[in-house]
N, C-alpha and C. Protein backbone atom coordinates (compact mmCIF):
# COMPACT_ATOMS: atom_id res chain seq x y z
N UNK A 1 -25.82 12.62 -44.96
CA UNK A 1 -25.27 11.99 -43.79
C UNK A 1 -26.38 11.56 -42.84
N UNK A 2 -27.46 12.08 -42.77
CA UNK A 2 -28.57 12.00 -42.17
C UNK A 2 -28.91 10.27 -42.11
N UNK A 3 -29.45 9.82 -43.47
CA UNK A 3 -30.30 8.81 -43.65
C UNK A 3 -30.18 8.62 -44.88
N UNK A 4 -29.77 7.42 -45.07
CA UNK A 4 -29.39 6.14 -46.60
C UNK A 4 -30.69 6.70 -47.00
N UNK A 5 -30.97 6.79 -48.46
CA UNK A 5 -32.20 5.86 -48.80
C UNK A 5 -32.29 4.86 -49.18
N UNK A 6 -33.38 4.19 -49.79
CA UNK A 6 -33.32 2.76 -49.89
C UNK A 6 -32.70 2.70 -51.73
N UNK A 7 -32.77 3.90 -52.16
CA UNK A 7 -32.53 3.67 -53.63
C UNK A 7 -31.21 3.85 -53.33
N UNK A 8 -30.20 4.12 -52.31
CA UNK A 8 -28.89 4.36 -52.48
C UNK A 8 -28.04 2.97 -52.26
N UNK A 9 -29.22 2.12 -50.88
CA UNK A 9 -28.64 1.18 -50.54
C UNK A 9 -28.97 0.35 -51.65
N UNK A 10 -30.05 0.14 -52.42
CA UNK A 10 -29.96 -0.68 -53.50
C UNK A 10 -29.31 -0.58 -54.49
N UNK A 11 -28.77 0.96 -54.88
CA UNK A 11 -27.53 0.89 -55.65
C UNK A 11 -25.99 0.37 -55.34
N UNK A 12 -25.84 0.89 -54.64
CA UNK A 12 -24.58 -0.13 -53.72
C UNK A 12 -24.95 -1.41 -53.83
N UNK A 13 -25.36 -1.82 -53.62
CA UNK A 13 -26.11 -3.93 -53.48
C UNK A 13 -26.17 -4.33 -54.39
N UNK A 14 -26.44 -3.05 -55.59
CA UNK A 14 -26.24 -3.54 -57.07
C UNK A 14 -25.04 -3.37 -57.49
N UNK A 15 -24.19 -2.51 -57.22
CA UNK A 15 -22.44 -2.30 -57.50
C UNK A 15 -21.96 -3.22 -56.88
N UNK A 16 -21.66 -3.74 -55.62
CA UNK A 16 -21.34 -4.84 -55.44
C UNK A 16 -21.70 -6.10 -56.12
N UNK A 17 -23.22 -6.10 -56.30
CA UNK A 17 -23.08 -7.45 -56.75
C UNK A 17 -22.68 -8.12 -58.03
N UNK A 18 -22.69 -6.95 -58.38
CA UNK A 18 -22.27 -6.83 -60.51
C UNK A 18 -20.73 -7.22 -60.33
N UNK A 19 -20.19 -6.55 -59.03
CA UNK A 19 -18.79 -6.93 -59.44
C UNK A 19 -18.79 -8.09 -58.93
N UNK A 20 -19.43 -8.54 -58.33
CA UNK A 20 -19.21 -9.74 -57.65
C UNK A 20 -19.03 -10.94 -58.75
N UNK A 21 -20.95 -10.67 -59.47
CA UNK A 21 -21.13 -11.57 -60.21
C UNK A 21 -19.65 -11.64 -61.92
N UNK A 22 -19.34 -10.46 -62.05
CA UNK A 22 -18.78 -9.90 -63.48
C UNK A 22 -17.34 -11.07 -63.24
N UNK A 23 -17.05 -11.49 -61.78
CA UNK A 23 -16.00 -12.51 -61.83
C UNK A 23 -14.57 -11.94 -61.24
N UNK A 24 -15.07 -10.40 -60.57
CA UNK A 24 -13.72 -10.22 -60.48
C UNK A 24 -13.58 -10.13 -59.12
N UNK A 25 -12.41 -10.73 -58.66
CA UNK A 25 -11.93 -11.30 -57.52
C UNK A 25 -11.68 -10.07 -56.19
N UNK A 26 -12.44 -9.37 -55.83
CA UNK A 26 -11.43 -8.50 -54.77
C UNK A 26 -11.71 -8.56 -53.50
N UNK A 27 -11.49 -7.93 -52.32
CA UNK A 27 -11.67 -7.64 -51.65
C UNK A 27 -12.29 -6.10 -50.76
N UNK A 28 -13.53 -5.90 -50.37
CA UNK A 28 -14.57 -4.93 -50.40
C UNK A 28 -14.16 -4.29 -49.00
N UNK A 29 -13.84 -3.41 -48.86
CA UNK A 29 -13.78 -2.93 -47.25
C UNK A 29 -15.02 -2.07 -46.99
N UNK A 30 -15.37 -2.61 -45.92
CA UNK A 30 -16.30 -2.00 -45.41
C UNK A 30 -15.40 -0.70 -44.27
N UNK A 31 -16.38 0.28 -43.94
CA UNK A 31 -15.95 1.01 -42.80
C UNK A 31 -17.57 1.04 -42.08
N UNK A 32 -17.05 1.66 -40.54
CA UNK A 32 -18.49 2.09 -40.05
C UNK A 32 -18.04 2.96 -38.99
N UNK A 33 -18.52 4.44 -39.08
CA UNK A 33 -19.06 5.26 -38.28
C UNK A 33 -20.09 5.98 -37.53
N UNK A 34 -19.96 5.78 -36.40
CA UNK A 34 -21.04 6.55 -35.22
C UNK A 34 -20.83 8.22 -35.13
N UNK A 35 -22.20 8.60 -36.16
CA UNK A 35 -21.78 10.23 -35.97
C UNK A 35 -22.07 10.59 -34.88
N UNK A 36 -23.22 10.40 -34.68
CA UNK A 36 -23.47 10.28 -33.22
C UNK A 36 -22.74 10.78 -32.11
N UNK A 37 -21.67 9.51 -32.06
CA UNK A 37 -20.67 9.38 -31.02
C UNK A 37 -19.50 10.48 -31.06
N UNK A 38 -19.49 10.79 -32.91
CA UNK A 38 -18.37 11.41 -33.37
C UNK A 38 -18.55 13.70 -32.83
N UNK A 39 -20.12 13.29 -33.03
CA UNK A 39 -20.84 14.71 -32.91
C UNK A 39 -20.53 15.22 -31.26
N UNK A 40 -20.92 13.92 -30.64
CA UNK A 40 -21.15 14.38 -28.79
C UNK A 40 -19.22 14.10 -28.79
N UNK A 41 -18.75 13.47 -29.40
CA UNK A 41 -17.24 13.76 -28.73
C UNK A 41 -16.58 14.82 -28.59
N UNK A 42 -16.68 15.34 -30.42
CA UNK A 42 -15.66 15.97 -30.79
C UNK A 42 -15.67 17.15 -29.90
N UNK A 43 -14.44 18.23 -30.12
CA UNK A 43 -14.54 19.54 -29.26
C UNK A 43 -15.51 20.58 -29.22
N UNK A 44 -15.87 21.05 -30.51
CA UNK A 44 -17.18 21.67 -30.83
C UNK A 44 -18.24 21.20 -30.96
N UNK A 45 -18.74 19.78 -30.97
CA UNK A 45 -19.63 19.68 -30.73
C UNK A 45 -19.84 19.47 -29.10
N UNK A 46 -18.96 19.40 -28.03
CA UNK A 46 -19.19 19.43 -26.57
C UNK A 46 -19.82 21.18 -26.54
N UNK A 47 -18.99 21.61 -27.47
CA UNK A 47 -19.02 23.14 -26.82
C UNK A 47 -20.77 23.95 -27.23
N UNK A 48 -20.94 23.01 -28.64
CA UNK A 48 -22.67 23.28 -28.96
C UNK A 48 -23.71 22.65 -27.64
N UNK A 49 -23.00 21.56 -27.40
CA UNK A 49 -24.15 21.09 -26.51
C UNK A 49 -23.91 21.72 -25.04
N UNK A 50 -23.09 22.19 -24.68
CA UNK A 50 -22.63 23.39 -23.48
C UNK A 50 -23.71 24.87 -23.23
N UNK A 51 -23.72 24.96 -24.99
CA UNK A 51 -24.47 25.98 -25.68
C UNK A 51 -25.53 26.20 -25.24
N UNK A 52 -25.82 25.39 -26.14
CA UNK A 52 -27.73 24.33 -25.52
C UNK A 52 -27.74 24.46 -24.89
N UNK A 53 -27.39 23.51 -23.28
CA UNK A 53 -27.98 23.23 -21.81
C UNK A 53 -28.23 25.01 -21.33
N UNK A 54 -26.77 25.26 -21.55
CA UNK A 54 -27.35 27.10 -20.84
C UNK A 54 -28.72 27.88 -21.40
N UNK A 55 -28.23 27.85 -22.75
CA UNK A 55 -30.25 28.58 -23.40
C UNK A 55 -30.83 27.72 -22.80
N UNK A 56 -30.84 26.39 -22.88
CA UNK A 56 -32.17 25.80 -22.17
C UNK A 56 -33.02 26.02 -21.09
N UNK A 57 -31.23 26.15 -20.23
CA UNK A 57 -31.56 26.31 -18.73
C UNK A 57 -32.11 27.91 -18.57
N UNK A 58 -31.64 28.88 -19.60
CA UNK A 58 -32.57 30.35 -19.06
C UNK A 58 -33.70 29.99 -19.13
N UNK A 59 -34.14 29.29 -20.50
CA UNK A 59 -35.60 29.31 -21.27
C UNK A 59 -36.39 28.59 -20.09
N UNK A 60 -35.78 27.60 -19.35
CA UNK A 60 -36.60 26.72 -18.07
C UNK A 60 -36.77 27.74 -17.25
N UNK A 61 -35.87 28.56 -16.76
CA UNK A 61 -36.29 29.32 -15.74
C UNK A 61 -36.83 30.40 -15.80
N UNK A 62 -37.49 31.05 -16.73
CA UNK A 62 -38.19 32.12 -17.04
C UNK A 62 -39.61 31.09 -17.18
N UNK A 63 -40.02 29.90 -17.81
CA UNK A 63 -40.69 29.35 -17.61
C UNK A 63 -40.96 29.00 -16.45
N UNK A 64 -40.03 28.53 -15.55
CA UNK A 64 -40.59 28.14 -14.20
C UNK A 64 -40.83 29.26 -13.10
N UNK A 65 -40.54 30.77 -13.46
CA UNK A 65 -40.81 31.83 -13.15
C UNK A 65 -42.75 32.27 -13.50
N UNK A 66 -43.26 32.12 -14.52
CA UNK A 66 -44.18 32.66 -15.01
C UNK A 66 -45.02 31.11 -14.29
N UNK A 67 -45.02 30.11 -14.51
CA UNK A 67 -45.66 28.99 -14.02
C UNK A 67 -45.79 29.07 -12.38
N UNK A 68 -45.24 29.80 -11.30
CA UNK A 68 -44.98 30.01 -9.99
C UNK A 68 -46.32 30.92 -10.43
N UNK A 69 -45.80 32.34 -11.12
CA UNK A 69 -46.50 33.42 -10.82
C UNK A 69 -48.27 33.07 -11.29
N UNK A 70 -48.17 32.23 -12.22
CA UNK A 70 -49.97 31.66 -12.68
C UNK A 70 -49.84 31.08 -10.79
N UNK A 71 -49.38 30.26 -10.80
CA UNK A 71 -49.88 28.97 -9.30
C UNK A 71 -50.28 30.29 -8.25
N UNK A 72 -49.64 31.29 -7.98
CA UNK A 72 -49.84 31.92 -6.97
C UNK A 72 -51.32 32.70 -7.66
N UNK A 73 -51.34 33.33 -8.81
CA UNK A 73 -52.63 33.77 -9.02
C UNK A 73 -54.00 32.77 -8.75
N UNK A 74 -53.84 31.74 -8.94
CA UNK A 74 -54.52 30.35 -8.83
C UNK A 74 -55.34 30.37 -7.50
N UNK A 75 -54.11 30.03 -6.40
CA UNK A 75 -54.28 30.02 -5.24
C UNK A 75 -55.10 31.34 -4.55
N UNK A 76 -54.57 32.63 -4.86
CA UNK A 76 -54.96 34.08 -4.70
C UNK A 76 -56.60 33.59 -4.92
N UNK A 77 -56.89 33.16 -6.01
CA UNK A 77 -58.04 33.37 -6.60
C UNK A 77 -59.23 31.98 -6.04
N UNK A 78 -58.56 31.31 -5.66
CA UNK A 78 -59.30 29.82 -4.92
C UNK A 78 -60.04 30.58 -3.31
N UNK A 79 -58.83 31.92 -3.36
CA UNK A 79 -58.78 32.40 -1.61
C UNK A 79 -59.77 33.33 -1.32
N UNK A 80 -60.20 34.26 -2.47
CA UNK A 80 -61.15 35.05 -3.09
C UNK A 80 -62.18 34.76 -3.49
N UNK A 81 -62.03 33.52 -4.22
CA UNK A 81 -63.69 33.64 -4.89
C UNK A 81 -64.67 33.50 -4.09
N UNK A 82 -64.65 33.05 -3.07
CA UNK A 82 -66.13 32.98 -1.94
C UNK A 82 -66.69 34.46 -1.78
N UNK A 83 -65.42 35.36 -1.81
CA UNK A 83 -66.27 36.22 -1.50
C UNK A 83 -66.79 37.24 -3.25
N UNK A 84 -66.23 36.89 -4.15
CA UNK A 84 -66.41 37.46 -5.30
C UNK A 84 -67.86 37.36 -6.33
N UNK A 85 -68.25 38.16 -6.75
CA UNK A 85 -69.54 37.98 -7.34
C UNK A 85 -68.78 37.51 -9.10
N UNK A 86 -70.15 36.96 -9.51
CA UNK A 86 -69.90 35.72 -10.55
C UNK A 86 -68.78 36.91 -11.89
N UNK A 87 -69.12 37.97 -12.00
CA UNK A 87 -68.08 39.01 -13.04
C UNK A 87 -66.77 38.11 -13.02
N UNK A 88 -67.05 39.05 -11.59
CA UNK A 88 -64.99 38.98 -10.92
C UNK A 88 -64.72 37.97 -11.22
N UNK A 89 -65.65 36.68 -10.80
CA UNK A 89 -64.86 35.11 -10.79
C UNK A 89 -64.57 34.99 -12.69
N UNK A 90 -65.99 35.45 -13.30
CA UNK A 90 -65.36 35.08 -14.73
C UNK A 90 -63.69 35.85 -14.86
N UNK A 91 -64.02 37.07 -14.67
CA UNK A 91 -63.16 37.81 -15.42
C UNK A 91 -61.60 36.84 -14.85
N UNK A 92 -61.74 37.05 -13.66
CA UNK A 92 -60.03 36.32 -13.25
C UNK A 92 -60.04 34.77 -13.73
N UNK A 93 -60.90 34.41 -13.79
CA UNK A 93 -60.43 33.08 -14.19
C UNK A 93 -60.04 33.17 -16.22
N UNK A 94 -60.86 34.22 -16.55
CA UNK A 94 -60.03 34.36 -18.00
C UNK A 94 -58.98 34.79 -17.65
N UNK A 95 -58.43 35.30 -17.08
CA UNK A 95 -57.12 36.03 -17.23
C UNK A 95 -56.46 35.47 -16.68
N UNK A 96 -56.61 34.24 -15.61
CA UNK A 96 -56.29 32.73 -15.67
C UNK A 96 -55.51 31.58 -16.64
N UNK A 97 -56.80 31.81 -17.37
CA UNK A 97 -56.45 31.08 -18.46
C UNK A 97 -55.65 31.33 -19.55
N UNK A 98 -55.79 33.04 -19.79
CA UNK A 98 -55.11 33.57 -20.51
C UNK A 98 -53.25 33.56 -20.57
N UNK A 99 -53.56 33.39 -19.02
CA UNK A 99 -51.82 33.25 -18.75
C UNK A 99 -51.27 32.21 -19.26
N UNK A 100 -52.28 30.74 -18.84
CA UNK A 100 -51.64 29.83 -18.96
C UNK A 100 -51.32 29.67 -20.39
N UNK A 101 -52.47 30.00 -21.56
CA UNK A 101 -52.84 29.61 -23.02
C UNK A 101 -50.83 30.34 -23.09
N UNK A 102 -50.69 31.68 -22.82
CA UNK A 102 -49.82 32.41 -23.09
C UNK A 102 -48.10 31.70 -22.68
N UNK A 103 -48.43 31.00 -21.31
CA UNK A 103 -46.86 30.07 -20.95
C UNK A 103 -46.90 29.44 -21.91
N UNK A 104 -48.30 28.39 -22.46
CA UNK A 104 -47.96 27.15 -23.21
C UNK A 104 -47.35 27.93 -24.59
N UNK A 105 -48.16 28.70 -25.62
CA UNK A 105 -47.30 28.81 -26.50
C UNK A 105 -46.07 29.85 -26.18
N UNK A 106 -45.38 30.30 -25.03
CA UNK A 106 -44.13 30.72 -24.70
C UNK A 106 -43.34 30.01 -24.67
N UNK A 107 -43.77 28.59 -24.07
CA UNK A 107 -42.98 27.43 -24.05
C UNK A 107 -42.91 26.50 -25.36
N UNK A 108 -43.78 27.20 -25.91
CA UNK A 108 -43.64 25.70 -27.49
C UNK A 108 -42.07 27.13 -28.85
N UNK A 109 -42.85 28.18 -28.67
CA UNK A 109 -41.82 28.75 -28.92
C UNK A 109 -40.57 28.73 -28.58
N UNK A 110 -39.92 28.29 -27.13
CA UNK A 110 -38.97 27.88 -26.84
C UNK A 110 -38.47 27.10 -27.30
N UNK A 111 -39.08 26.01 -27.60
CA UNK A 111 -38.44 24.70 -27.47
C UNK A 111 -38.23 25.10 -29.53
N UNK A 112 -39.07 25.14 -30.19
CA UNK A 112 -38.90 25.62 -31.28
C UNK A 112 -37.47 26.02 -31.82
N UNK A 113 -36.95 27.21 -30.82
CA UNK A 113 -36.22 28.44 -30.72
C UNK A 113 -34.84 27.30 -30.56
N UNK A 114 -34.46 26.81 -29.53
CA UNK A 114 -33.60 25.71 -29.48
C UNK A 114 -33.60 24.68 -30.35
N UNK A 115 -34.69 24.52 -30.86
CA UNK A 115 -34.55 23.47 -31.97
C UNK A 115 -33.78 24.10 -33.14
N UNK A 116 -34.36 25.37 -33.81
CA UNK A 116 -34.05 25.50 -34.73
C UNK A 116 -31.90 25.97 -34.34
N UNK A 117 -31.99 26.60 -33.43
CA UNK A 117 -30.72 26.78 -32.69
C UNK A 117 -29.60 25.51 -33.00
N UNK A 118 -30.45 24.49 -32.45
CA UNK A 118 -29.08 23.73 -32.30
C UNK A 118 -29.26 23.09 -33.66
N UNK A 119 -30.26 22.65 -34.93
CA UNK A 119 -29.69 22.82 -35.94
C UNK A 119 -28.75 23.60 -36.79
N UNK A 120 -28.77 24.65 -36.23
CA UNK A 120 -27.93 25.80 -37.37
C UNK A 120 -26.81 25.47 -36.83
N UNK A 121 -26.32 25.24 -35.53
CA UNK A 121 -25.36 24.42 -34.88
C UNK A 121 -24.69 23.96 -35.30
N UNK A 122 -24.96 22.68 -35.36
CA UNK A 122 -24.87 21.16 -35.62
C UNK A 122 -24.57 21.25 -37.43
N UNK A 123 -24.96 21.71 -38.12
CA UNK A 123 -25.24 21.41 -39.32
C UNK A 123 -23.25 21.97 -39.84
N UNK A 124 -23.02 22.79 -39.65
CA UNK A 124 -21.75 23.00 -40.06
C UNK A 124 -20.17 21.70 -39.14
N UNK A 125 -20.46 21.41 -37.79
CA UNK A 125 -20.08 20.02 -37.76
C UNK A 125 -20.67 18.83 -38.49
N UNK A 126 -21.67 18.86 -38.83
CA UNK A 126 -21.97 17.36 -39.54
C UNK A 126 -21.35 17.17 -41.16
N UNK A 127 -21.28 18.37 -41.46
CA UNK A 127 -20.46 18.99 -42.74
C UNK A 127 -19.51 19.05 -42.62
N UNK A 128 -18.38 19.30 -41.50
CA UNK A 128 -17.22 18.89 -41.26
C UNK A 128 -16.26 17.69 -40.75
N UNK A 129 -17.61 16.96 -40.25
CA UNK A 129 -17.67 15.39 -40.08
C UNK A 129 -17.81 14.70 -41.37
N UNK A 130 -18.39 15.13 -42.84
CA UNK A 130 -18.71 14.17 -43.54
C UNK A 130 -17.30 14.46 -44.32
N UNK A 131 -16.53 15.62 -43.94
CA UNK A 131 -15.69 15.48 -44.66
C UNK A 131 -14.26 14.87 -44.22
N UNK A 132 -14.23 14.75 -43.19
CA UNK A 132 -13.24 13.92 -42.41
C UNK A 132 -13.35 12.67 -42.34
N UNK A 133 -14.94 11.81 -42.49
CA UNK A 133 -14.97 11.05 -42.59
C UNK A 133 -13.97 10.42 -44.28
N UNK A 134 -14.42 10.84 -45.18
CA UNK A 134 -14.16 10.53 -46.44
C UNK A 134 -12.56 10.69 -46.39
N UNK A 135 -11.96 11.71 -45.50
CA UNK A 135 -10.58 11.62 -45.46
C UNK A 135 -9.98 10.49 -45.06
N UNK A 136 -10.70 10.10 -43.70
CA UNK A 136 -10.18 9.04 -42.96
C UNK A 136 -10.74 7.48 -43.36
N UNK A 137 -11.64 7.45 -44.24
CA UNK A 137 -11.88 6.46 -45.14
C UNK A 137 -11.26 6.08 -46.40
N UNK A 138 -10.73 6.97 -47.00
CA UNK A 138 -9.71 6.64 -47.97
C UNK A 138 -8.56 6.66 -47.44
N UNK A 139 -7.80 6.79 -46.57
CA UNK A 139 -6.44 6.83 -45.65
C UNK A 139 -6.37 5.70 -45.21
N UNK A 140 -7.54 4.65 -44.88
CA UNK A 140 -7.95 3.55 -44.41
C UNK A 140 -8.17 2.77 -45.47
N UNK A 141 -8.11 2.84 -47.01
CA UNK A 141 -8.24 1.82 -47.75
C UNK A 141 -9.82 1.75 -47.84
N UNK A 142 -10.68 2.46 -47.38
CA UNK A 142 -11.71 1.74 -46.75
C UNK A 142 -12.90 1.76 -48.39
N UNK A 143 -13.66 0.70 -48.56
CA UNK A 143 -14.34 1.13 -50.19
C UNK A 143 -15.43 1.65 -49.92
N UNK A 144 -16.25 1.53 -48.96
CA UNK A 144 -17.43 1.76 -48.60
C UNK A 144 -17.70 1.87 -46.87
N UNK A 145 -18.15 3.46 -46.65
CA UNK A 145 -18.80 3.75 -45.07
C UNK A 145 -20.00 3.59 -44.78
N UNK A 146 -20.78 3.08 -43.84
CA UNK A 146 -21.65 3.49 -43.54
C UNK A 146 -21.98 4.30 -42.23
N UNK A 147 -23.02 4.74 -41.92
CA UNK A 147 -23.24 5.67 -40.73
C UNK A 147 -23.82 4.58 -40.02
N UNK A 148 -23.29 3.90 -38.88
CA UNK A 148 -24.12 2.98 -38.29
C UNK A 148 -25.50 2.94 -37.96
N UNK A 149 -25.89 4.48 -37.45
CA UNK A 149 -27.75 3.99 -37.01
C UNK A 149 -28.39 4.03 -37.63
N UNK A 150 -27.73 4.50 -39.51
CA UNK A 150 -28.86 4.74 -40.35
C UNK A 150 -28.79 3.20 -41.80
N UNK A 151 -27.80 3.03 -41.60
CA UNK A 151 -27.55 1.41 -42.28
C UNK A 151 -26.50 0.69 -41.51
N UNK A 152 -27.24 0.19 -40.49
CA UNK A 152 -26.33 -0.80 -39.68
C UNK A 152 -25.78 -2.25 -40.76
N UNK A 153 -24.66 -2.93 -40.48
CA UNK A 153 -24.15 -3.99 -41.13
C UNK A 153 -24.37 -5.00 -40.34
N UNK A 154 -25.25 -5.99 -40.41
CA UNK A 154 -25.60 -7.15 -39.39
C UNK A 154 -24.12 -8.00 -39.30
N UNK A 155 -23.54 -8.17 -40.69
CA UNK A 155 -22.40 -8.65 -40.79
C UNK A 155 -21.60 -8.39 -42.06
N UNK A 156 -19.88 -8.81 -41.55
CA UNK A 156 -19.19 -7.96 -43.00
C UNK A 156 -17.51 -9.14 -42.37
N UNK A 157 -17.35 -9.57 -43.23
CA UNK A 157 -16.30 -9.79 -42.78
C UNK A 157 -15.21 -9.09 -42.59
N UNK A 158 -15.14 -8.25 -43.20
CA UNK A 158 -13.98 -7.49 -42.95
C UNK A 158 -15.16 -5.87 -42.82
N UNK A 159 -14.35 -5.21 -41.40
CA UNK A 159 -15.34 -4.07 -41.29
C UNK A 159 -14.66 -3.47 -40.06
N UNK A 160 -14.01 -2.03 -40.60
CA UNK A 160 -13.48 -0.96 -39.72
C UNK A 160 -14.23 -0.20 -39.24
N UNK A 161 -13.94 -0.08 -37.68
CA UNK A 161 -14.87 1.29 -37.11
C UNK A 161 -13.64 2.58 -37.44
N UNK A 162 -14.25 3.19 -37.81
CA UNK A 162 -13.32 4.70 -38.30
C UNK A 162 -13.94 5.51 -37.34
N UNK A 163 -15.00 5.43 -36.11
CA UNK A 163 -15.48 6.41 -35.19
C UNK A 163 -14.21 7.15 -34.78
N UNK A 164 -13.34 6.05 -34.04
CA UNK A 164 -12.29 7.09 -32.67
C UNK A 164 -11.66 7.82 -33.97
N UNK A 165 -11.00 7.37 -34.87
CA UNK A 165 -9.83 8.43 -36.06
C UNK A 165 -10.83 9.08 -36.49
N UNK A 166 -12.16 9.83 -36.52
CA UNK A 166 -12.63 10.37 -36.90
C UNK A 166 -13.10 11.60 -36.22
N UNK A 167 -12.84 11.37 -34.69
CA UNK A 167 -13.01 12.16 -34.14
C UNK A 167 -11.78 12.72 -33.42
N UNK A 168 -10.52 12.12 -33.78
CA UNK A 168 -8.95 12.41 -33.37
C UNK A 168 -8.81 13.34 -34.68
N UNK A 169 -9.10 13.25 -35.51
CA UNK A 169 -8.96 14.12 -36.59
C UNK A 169 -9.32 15.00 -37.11
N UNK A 170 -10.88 15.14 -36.83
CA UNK A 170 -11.65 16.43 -36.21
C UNK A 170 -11.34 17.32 -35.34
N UNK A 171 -10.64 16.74 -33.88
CA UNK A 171 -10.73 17.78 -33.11
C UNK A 171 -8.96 18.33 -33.77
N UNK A 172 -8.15 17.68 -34.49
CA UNK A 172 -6.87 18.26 -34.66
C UNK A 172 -6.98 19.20 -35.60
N UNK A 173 -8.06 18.83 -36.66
CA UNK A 173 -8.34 19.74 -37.75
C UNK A 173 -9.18 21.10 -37.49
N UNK A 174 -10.65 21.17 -36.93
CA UNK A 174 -11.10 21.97 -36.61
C UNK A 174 -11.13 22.44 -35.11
N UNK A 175 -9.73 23.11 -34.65
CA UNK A 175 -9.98 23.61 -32.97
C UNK A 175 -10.95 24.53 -32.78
């Protein structure tokens, strides 16, 4: 669901065109869905991204807690060093630095930590999206979906958005 590859879209381009060329007369429905749209609508996925903002927002503020407490050591130490002999100044300014080296990877771990978070998330809706999709694509006649941002259709003459029934049918199916 992620991302076509190009050997998938050239197989399709080749199934179509075989039938095209083989003489037989039909009509091809296209569909197109925004998971995207379908992910940030549906009910659980509001409630993952609800999820998110709160971890985020602790993980910011324990960060913006420890980033205060370096600034004030900073300042402490700008206020001091005139009178401090060259030790002292090394030593606090390692332990300076040490703080900061210590926020940055506190903070790359964070963001990490949420990353991997809201994949484990996400991944059981996108799995429950691909399967609603296929419901609501054959209910629709439809012969062929694509995921819009990952093989957009410049043009199709005939071409259903299945986004909104896809996400009316999601939230009825999985409360």
């Amino acid at each position: 669901m992620r991302g076509v590859s190009m050997k998938t879209l050239f197989s399709i381009g080749l199934l179509v065109s075989s039938l095209l060329v083989s003489g037989q007369a039909f009509a091809l429905v296209l569909g197109k869905v925004d998971v995207q749209k379908v992910l940030v609508s549906v009910d659980q996925g509001k409630k993952v991204r609800d999820q998110l903002k709160k971890e985020f927002d602790t993980k910011q503020n324990e960060i913006k807690k420890e980033e205060d407490k370096i600034r004030k050591l900073q300042q402490d130490f700008e206020k001091q060093s005139a009178v401090m002999n060259d030790k002292a100044k090394g030593k606090k300014q390692k332990e300076i630095q040490d703080q900061i080296m210590g926020l940055q990877q506190k903070s790359m771990d964070y963001q990490k930590t949420i990353q991997d978070m809201e994949n484990n998330l996400k991944r059981p809706i996108l799995e429950n999206i691909k399967k609603i999709v296929e419901e609501v694509s054959k209910d629709s006649n439809v012969d062929v979906t694509f995921e819009v941002s990952t093989a957009p259709v410049i043009y199709a003459k005939e071409e259903k958005d299945l986004t909104d029934e896809v996400i009316k049918k999601y939230n009825k199916k999985y409360k």
